[in-house]
PDB file of N, CA and C in Angstrom:
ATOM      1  N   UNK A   1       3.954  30.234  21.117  1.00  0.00           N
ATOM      2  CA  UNK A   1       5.098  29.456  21.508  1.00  0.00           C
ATOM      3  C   UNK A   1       6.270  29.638  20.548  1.00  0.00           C
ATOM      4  N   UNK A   2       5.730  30.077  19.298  1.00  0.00           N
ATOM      5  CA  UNK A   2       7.238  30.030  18.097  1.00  0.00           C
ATOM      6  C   UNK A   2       7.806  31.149  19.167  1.00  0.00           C
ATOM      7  N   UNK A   3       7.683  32.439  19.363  1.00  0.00           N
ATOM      8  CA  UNK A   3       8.416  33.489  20.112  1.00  0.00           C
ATOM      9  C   UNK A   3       9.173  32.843  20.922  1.00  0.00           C
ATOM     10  N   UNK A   4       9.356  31.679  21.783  1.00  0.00           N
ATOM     11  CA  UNK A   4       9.815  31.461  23.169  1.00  0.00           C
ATOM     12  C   UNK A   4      11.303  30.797  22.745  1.00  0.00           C
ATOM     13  N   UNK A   5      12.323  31.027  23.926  1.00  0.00           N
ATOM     14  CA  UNK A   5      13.095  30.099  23.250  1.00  0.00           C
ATOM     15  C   UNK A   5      13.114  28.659  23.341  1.00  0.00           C
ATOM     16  N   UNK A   6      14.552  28.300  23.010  1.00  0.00           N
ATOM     17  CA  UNK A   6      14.507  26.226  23.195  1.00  0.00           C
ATOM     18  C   UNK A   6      14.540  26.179  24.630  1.00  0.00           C
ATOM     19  N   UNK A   7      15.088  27.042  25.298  1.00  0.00           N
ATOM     20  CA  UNK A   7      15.188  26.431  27.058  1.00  0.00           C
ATOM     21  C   UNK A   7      13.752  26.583  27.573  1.00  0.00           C
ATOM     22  N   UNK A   8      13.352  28.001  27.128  1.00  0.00           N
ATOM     23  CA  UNK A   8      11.821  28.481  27.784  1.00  0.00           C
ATOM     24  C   UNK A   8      10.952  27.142  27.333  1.00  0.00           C
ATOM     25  N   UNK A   9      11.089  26.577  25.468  1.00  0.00           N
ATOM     26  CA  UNK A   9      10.180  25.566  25.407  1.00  0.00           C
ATOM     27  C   UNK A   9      10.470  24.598  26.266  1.00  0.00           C
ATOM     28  N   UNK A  10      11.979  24.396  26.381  1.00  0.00           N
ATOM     29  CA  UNK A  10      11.768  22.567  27.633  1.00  0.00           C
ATOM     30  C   UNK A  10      11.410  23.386  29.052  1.00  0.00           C
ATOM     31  N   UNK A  11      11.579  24.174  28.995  1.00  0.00           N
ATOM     32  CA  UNK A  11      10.796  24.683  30.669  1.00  0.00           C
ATOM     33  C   UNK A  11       9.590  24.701  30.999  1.00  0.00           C
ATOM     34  N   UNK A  12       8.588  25.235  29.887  1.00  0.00           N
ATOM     35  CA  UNK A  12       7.381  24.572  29.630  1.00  0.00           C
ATOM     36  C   UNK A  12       6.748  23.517  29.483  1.00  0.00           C
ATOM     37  N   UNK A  13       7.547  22.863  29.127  1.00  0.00           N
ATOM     38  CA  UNK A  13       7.635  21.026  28.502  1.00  0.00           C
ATOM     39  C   UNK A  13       7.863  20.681  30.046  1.00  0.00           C
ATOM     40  N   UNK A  14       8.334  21.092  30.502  1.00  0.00           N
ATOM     41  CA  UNK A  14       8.853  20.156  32.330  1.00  0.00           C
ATOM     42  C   UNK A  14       7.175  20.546  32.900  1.00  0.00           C
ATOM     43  N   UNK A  15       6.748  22.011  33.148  1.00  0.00           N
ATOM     44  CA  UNK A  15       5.641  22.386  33.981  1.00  0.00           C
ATOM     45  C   UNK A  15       4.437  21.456  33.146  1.00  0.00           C
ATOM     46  N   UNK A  16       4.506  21.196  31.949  1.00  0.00           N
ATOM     47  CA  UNK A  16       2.616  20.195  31.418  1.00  0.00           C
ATOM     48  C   UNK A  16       3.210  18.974  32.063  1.00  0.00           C
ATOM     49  N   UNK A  17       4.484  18.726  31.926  1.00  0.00           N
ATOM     50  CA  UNK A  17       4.696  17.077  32.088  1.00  0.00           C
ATOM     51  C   UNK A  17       4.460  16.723  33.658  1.00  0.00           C
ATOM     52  N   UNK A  18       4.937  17.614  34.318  1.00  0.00           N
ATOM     53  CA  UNK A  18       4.776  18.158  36.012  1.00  0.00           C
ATOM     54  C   UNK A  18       3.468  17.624  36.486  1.00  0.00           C
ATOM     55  N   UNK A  19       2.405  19.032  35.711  1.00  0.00           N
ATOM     56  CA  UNK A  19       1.017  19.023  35.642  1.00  0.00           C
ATOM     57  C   UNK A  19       0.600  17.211  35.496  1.00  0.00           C
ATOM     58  N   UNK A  20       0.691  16.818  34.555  1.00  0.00           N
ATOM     59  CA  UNK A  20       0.366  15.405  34.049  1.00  0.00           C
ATOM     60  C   UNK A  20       0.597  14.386  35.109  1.00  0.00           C
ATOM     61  N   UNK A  21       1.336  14.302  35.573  1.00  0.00           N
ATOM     62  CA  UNK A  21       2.127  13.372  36.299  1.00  0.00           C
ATOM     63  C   UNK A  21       1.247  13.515  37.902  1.00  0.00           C
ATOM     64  N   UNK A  22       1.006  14.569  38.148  1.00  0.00           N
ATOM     65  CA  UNK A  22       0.295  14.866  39.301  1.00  0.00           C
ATOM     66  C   UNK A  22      -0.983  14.408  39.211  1.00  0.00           C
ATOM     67  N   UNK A  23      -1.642  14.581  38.226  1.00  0.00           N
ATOM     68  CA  UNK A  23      -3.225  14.739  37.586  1.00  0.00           C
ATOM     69  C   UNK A  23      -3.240  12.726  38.322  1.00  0.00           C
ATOM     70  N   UNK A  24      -2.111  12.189  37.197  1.00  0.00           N
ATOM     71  CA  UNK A  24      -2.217  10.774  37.406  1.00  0.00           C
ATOM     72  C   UNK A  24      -2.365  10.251  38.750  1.00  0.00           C
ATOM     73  N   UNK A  25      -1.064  10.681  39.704  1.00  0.00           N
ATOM     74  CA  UNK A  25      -1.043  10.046  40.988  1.00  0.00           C
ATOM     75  C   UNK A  25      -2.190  10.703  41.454  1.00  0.00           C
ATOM     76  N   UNK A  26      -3.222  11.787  41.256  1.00  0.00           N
ATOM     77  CA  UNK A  26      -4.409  11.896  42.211  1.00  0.00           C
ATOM     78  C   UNK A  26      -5.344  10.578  41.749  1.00  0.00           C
ATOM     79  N   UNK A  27      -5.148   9.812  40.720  1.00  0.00           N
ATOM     80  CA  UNK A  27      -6.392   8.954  40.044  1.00  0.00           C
ATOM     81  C   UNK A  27      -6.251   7.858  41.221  1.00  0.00           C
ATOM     82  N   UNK A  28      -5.571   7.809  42.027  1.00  0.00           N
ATOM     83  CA  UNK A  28      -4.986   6.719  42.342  1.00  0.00           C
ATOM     84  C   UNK A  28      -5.129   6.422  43.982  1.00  0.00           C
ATOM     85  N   UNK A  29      -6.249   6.464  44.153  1.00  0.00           N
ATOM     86  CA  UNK A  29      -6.477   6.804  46.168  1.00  0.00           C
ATOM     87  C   UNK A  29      -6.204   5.588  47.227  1.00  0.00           C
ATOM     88  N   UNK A  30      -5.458   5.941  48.370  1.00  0.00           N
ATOM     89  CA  UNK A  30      -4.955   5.354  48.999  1.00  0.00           C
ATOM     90  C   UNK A  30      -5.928   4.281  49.787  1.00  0.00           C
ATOM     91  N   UNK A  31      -6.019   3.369  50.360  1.00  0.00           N
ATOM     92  CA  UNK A  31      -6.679   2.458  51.226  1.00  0.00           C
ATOM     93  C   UNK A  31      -8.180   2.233  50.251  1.00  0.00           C
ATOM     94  N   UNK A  32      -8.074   1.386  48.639  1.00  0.00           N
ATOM     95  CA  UNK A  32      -8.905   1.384  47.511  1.00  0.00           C
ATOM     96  C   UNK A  32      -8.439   0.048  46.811  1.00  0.00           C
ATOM     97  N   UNK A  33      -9.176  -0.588  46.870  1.00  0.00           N
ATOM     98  CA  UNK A  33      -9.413  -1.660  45.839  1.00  0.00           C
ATOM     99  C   UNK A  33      -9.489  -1.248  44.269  1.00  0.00           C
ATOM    100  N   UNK A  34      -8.073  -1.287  43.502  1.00  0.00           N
ATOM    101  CA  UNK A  34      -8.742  -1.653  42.156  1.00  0.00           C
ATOM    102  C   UNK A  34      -8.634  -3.054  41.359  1.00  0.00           C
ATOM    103  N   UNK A  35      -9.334  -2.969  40.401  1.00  0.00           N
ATOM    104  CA  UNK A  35      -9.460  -4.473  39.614  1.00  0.00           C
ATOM    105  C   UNK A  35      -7.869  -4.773  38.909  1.00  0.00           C
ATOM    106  N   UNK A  36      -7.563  -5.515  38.742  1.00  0.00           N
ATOM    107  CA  UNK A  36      -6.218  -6.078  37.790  1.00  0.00           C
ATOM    108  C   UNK A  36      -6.528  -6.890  36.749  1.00  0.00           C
ATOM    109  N   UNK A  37      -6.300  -6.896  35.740  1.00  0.00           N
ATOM    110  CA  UNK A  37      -6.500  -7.417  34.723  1.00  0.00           C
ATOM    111  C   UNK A  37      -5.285  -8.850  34.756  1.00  0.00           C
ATOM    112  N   UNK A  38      -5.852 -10.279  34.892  1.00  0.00           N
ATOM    113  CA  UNK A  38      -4.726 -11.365  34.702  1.00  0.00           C
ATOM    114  C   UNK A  38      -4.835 -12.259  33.593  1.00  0.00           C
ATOM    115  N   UNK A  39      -3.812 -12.685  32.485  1.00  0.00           N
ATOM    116  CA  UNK A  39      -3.815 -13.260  31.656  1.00  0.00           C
ATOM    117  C   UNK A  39      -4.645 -15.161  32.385  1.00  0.00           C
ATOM    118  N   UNK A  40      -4.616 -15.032  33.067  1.00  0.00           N
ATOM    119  CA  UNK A  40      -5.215 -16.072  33.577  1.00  0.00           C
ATOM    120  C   UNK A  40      -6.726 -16.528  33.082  1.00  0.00           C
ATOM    121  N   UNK A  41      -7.150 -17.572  32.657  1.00  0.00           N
ATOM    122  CA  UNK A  41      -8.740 -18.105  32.271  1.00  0.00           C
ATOM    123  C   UNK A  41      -9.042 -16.874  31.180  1.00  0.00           C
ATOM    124  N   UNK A  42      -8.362 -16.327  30.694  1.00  0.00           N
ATOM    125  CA  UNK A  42      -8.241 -15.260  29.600  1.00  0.00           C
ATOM    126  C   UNK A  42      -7.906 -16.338  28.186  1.00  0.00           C
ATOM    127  N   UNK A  43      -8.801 -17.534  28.274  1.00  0.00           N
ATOM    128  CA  UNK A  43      -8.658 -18.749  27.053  1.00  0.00           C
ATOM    129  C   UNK A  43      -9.131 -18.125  25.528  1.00  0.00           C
ATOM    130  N   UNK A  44     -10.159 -17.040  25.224  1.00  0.00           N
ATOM    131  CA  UNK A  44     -10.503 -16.246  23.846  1.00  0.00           C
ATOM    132  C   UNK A  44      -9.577 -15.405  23.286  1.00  0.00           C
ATOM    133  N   UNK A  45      -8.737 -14.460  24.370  1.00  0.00           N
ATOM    134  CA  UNK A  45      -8.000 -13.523  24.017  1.00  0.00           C
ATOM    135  C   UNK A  45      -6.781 -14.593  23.745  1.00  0.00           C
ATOM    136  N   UNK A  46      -6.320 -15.517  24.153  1.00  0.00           N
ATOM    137  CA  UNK A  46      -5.282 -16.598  24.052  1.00  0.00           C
ATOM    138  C   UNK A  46      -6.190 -17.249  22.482  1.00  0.00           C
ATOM    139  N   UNK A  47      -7.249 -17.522  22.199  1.00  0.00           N
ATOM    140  CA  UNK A  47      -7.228 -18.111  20.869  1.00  0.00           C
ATOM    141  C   UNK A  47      -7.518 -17.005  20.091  1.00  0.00           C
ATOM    142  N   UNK A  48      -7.480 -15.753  19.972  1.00  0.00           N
ATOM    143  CA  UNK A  48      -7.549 -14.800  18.965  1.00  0.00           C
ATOM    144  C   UNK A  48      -6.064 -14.306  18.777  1.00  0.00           C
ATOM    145  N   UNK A  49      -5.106 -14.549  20.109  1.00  0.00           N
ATOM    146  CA  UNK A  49      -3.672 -13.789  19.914  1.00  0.00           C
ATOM    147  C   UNK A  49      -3.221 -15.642  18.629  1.00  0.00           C
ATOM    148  N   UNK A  50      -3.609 -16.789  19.170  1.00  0.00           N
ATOM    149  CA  UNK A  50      -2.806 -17.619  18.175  1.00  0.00           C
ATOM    150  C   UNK A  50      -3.440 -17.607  17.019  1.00  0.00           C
ATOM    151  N   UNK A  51      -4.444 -17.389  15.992  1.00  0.00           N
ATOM    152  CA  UNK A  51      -5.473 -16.846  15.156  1.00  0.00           C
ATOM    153  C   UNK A  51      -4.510 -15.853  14.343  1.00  0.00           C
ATOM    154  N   UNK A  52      -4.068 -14.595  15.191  1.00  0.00           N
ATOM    155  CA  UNK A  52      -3.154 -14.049  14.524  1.00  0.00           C
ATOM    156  C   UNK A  52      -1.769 -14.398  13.922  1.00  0.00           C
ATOM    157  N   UNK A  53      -1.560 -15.211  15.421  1.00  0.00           N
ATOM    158  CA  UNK A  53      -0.134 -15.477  15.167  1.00  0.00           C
ATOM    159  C   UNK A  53       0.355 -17.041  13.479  1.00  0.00           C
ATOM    160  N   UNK A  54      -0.765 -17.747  13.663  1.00  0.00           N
ATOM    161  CA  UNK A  54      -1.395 -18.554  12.535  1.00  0.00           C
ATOM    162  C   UNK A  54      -1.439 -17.465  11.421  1.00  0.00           C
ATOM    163  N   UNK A  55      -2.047 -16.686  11.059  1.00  0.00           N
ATOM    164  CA  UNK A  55      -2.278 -15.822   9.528  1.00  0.00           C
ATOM    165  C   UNK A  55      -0.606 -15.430   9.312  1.00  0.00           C
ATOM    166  N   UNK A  56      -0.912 -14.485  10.530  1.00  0.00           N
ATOM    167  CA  UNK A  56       1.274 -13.880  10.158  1.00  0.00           C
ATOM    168  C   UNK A  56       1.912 -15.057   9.685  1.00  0.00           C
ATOM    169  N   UNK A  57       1.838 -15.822  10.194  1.00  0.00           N
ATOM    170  CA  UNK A  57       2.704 -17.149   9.621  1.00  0.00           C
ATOM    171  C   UNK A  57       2.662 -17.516   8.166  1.00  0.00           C
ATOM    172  N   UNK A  58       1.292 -17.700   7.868  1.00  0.00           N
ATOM    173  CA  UNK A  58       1.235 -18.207   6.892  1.00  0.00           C
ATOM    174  C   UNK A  58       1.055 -16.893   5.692  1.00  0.00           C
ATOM    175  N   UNK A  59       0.830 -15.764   5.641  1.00  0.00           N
ATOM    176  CA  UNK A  59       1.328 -14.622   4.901  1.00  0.00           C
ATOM    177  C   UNK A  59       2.778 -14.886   4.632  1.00  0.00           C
ATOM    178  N   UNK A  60       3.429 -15.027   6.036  1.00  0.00           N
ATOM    179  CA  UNK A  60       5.138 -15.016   5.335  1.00  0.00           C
ATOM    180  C   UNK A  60       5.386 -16.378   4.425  1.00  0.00           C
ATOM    181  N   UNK A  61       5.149 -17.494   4.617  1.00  0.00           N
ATOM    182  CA  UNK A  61       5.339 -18.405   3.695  1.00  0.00           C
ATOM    183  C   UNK A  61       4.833 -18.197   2.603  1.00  0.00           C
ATOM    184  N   UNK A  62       3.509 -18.008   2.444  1.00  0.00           N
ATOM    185  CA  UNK A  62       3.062 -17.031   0.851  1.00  0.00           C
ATOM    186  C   UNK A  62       4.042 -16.585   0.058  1.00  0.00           C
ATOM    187  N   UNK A  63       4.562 -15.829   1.316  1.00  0.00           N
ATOM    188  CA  UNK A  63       5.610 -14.330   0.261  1.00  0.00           C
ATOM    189  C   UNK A  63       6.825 -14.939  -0.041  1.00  0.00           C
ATOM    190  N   UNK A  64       7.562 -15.766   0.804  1.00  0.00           N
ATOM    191  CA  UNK A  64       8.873 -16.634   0.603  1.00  0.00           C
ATOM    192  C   UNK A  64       8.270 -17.383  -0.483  1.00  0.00           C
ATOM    193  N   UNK A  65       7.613 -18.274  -0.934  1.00  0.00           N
ATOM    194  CA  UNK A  65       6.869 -19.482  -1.669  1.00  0.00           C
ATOM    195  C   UNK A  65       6.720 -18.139  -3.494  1.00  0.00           C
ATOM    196  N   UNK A  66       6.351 -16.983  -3.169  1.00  0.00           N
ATOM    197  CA  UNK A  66       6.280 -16.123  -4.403  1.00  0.00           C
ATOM    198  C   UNK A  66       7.296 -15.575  -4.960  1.00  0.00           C
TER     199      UNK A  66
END
């Protein structure tokens, strides 16, 4: 690829991204049920995100307080 030039590289860069993009919409089949993920009754991941959000907090007062 060093040999090629800058246009040949974004011309190449268009055909993987091309490739990619296609690969995806085949994952994806028509008249198919998939699952969705909803923050809903999702009550653990809601007390581990405030868990974090509690430490960050109190790290920054630490550091202001030092």
């Amino acid at each position: 690829m060093k040999g090629l030039s800058r246009s040949d590289k974004f011309y190449l860069m268009q055909l993987l991204i091309s490739e990619l993009a296609q690969e995806e919409a085949d994952l994806i089949k028509p008249d198919q049920a998939y699952p969705v993920w909803s923050p809903y009754d999702a009550d653990e991941a809601a007390d581990t995100m405030l868990k974090v959000l509690q430490t960050s907090k109190a790290q920054r007062v630490i550091m202001w307080e030092s």
